[in-house]
N, C-alpha and C. Protein backbone atom coordinates (compact mmCIF):
# COMPACT_ATOMS: atom_id res chain seq x y z
N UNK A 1 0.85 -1.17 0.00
CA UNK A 1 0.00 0.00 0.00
C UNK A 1 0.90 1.23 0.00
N UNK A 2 0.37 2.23 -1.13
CA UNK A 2 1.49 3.08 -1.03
C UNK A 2 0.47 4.53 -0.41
N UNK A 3 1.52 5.26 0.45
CA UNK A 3 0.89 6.71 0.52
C UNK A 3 1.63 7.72 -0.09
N UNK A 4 0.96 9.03 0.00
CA UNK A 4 1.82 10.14 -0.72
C UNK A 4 1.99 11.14 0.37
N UNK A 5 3.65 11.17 0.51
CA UNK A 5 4.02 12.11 1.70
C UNK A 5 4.05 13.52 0.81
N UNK A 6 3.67 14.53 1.52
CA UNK A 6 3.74 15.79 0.76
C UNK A 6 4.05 16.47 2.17
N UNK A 7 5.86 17.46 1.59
CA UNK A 7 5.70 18.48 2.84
C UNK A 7 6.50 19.63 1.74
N UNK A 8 5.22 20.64 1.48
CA UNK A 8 5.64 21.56 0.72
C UNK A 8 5.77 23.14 1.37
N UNK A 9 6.02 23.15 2.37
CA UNK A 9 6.05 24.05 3.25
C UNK A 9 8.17 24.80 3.25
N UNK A 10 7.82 26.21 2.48
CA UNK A 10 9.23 26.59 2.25
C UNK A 10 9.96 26.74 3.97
N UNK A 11 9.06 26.90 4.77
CA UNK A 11 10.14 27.64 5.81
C UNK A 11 11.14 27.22 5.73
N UNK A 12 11.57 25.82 6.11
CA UNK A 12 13.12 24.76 6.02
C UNK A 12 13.74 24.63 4.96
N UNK A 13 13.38 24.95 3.19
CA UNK A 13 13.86 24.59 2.77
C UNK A 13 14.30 23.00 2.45
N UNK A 14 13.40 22.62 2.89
CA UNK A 14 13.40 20.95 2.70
C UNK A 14 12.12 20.95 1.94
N UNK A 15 11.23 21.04 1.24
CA UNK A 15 10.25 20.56 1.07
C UNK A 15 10.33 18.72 -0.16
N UNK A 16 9.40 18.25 0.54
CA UNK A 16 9.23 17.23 -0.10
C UNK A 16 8.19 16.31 -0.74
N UNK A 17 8.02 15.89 -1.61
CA UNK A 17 6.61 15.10 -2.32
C UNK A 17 7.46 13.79 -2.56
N UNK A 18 6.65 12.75 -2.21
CA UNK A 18 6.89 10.95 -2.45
C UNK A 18 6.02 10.33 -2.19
N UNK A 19 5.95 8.84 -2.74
CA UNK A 19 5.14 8.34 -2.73
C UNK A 19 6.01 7.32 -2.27
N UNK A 20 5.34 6.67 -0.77
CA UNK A 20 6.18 5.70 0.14
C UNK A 20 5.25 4.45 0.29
N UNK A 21 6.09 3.38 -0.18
CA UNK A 21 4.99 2.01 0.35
C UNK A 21 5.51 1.65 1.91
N UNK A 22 4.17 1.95 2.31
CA UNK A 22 4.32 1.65 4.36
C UNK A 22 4.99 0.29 4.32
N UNK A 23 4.81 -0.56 3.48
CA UNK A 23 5.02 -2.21 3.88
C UNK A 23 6.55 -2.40 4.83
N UNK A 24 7.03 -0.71 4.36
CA UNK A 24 8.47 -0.65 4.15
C UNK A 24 9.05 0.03 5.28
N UNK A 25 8.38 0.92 5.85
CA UNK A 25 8.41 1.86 6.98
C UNK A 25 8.74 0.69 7.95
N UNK A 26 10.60 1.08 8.57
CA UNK A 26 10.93 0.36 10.01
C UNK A 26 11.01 1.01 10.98
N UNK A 27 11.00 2.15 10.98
CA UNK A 27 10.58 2.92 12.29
C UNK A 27 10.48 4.63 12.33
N UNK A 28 9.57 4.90 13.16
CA UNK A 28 9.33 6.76 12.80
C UNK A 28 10.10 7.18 14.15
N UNK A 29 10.80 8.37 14.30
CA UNK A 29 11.30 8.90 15.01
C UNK A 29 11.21 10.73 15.10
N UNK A 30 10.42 11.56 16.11
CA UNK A 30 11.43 12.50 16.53
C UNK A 30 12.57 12.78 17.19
N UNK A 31 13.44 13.75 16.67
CA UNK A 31 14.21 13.49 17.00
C UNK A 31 14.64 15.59 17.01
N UNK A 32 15.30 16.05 18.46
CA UNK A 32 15.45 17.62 18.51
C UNK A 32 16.27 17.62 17.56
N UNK A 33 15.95 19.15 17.19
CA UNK A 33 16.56 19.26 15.78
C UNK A 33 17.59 20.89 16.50
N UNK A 34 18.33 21.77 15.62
CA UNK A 34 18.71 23.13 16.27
C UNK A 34 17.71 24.22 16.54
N UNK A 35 17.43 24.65 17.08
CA UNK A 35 16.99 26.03 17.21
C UNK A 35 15.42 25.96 17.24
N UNK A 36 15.29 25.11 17.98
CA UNK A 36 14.07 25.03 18.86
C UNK A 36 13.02 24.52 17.55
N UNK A 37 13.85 23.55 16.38
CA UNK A 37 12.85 22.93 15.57
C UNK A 37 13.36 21.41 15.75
N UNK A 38 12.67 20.82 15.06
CA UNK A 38 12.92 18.96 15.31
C UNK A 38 12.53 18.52 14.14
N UNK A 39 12.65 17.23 14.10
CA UNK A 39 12.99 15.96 12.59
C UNK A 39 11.67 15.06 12.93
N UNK A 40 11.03 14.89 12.19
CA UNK A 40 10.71 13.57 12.01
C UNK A 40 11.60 12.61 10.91
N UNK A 41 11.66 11.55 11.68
CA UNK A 41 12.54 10.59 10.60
C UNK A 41 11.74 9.29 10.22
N UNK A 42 11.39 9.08 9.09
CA UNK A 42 10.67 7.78 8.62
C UNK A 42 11.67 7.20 7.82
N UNK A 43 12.18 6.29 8.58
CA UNK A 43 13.60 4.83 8.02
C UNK A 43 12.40 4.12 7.65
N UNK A 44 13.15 3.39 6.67
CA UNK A 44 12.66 2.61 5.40
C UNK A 44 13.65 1.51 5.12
N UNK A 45 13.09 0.47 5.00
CA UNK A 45 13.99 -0.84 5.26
C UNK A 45 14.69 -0.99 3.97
N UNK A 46 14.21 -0.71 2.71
CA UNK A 46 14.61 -0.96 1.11
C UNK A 46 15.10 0.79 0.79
N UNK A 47 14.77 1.70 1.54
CA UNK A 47 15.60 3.16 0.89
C UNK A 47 16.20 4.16 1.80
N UNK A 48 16.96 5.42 1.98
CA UNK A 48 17.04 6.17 2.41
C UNK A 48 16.02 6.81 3.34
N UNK A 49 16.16 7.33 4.71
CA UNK A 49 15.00 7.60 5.39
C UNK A 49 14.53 9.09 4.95
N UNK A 50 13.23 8.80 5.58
CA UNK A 50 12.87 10.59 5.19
C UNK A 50 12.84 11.57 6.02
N UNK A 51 13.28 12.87 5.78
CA UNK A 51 13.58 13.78 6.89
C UNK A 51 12.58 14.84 6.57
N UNK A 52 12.17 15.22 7.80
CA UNK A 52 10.93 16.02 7.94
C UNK A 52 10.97 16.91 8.74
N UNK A 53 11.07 17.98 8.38
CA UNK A 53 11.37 19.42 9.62
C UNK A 53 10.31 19.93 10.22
N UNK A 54 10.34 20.40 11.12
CA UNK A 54 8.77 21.39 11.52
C UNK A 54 9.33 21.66 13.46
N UNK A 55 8.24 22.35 13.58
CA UNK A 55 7.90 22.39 15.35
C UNK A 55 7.73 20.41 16.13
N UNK A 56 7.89 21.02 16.89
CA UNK A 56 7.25 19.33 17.87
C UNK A 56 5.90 19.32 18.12
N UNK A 57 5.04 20.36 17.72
CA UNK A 57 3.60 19.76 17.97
C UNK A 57 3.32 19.28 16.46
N UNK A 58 3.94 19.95 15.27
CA UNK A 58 3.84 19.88 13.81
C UNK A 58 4.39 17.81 13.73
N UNK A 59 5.54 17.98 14.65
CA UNK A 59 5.79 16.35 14.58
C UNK A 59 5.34 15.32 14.87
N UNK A 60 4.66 15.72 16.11
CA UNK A 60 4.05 14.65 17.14
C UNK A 60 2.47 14.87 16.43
N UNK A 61 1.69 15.42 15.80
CA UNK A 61 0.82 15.25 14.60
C UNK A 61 0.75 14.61 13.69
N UNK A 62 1.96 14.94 13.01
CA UNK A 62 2.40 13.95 12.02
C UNK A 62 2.38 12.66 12.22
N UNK A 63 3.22 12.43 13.12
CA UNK A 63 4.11 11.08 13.79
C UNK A 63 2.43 10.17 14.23
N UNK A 64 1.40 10.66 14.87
CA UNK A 64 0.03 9.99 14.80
C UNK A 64 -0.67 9.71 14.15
N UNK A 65 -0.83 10.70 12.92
CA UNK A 65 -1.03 10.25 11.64
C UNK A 65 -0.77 9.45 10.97
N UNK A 66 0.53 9.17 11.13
CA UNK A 66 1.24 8.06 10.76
C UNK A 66 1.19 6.58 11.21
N UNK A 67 1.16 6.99 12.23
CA UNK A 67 0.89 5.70 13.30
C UNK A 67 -0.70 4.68 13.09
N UNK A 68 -1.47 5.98 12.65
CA UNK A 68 -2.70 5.53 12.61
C UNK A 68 -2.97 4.55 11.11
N UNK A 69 -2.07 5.34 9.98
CA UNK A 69 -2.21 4.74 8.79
C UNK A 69 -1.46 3.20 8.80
N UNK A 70 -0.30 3.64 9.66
CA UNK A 70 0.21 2.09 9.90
C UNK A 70 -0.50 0.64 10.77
N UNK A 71 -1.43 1.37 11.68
CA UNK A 71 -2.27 0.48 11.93
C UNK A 71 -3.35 -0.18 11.49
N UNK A 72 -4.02 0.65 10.31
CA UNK A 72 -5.13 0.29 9.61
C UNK A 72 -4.05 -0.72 8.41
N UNK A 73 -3.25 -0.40 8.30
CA UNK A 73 -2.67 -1.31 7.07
C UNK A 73 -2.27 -2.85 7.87
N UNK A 74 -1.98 -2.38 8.91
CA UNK A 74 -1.57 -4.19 9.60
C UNK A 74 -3.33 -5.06 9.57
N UNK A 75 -4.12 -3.48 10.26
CA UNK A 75 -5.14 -4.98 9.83
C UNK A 75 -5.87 -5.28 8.74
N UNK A 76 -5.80 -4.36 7.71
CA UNK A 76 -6.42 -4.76 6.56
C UNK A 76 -5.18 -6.45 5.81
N UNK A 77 -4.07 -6.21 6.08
CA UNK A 77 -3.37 -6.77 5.83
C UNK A 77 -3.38 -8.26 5.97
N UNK A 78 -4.00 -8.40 7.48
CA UNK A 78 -4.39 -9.87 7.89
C UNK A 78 -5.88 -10.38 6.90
N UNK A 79 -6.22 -9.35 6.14
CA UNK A 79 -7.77 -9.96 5.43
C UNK A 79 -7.56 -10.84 4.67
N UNK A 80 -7.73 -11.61 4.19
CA UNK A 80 -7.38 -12.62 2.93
C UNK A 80 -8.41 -12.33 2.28
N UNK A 81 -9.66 -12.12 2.11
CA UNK A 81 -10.48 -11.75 0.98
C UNK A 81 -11.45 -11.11 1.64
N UNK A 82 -12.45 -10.59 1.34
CA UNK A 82 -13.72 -9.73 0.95
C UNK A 82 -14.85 -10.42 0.28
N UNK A 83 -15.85 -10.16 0.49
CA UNK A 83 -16.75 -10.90 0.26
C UNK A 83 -17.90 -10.22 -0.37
N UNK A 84 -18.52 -9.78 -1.73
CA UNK A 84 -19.19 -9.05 -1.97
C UNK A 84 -20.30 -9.61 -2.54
N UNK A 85 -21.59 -9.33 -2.31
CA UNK A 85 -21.73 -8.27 -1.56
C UNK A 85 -21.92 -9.00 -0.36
N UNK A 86 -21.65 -8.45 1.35
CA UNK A 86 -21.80 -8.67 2.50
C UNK A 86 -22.61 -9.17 3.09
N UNK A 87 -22.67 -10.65 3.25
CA UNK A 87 -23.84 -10.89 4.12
C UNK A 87 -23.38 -11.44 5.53
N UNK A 88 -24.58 -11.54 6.27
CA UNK A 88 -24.35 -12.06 7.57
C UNK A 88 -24.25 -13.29 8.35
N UNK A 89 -23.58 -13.87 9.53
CA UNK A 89 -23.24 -15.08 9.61
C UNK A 89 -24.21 -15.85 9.26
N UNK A 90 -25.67 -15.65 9.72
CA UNK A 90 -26.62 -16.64 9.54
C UNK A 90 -26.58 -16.66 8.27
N UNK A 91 -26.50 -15.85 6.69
CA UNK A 91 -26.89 -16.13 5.94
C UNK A 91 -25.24 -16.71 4.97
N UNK A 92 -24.76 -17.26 5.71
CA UNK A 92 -22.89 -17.71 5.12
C UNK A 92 -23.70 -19.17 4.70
N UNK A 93 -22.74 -19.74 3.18
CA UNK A 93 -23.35 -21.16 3.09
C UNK A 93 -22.34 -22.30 4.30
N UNK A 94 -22.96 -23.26 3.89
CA UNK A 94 -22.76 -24.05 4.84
C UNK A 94 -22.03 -25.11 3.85
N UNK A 95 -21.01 -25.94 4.53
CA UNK A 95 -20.06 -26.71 3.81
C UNK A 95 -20.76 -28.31 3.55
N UNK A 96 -22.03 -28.14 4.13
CA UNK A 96 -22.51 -29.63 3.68
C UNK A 96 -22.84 -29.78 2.60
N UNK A 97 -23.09 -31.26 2.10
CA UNK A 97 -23.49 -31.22 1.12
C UNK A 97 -25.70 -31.64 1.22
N UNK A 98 -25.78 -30.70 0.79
CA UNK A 98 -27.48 -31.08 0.50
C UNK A 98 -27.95 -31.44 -0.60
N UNK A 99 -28.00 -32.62 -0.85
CA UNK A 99 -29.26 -33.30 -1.93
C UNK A 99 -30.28 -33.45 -2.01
């Protein structure tokens, strides 16, 4: 599953646009940065990590955001299929055989 990081914000001079597959994300980090700004860091097991400037409330926002997308992907992840359209247990077939 891929997302699209966008941080187009000139203050830092970092700005950045990518498109990151989470599968890949090994760990998020703030981390103090100089002059009363800080990093988010998203390491990536297959690339270079990504560096992300801002305030610490701008990070620790982020950094939940993040957290949250990474959790919905672990459990969609365990789904093995979908079933359309949706019905309910009582109405699931049954593995016998009826003649």
């Amino acid at each position: 599953m891929f997302i699209e990081i966008i941080n187009q914000d000139g203050r830092y001079n970092s700005s950045y646009r990518g498109m990151v597959n989470i599968q890949y994300v090994h760990q998020i980090q703030i981390i103090k940065g100089r002059h009363r700004s800080y990093e988010l860091h998203i390491n990536l097991s297959n690339s270079p990590s990504i560096e992300l400037l801002g305030t610490k409330e701008e990070c620790e926002r982020f950094y939940h955001q993040l957290q949250e997308v990474l959790k919905t992907y672990q459990q969609l992840s365990t789904t093995d299929s979908l079933i359309f359209p949706p019905r309910l247990p009582s109405e699931m077939p049954t593995n016998e055989n009826q003649e």
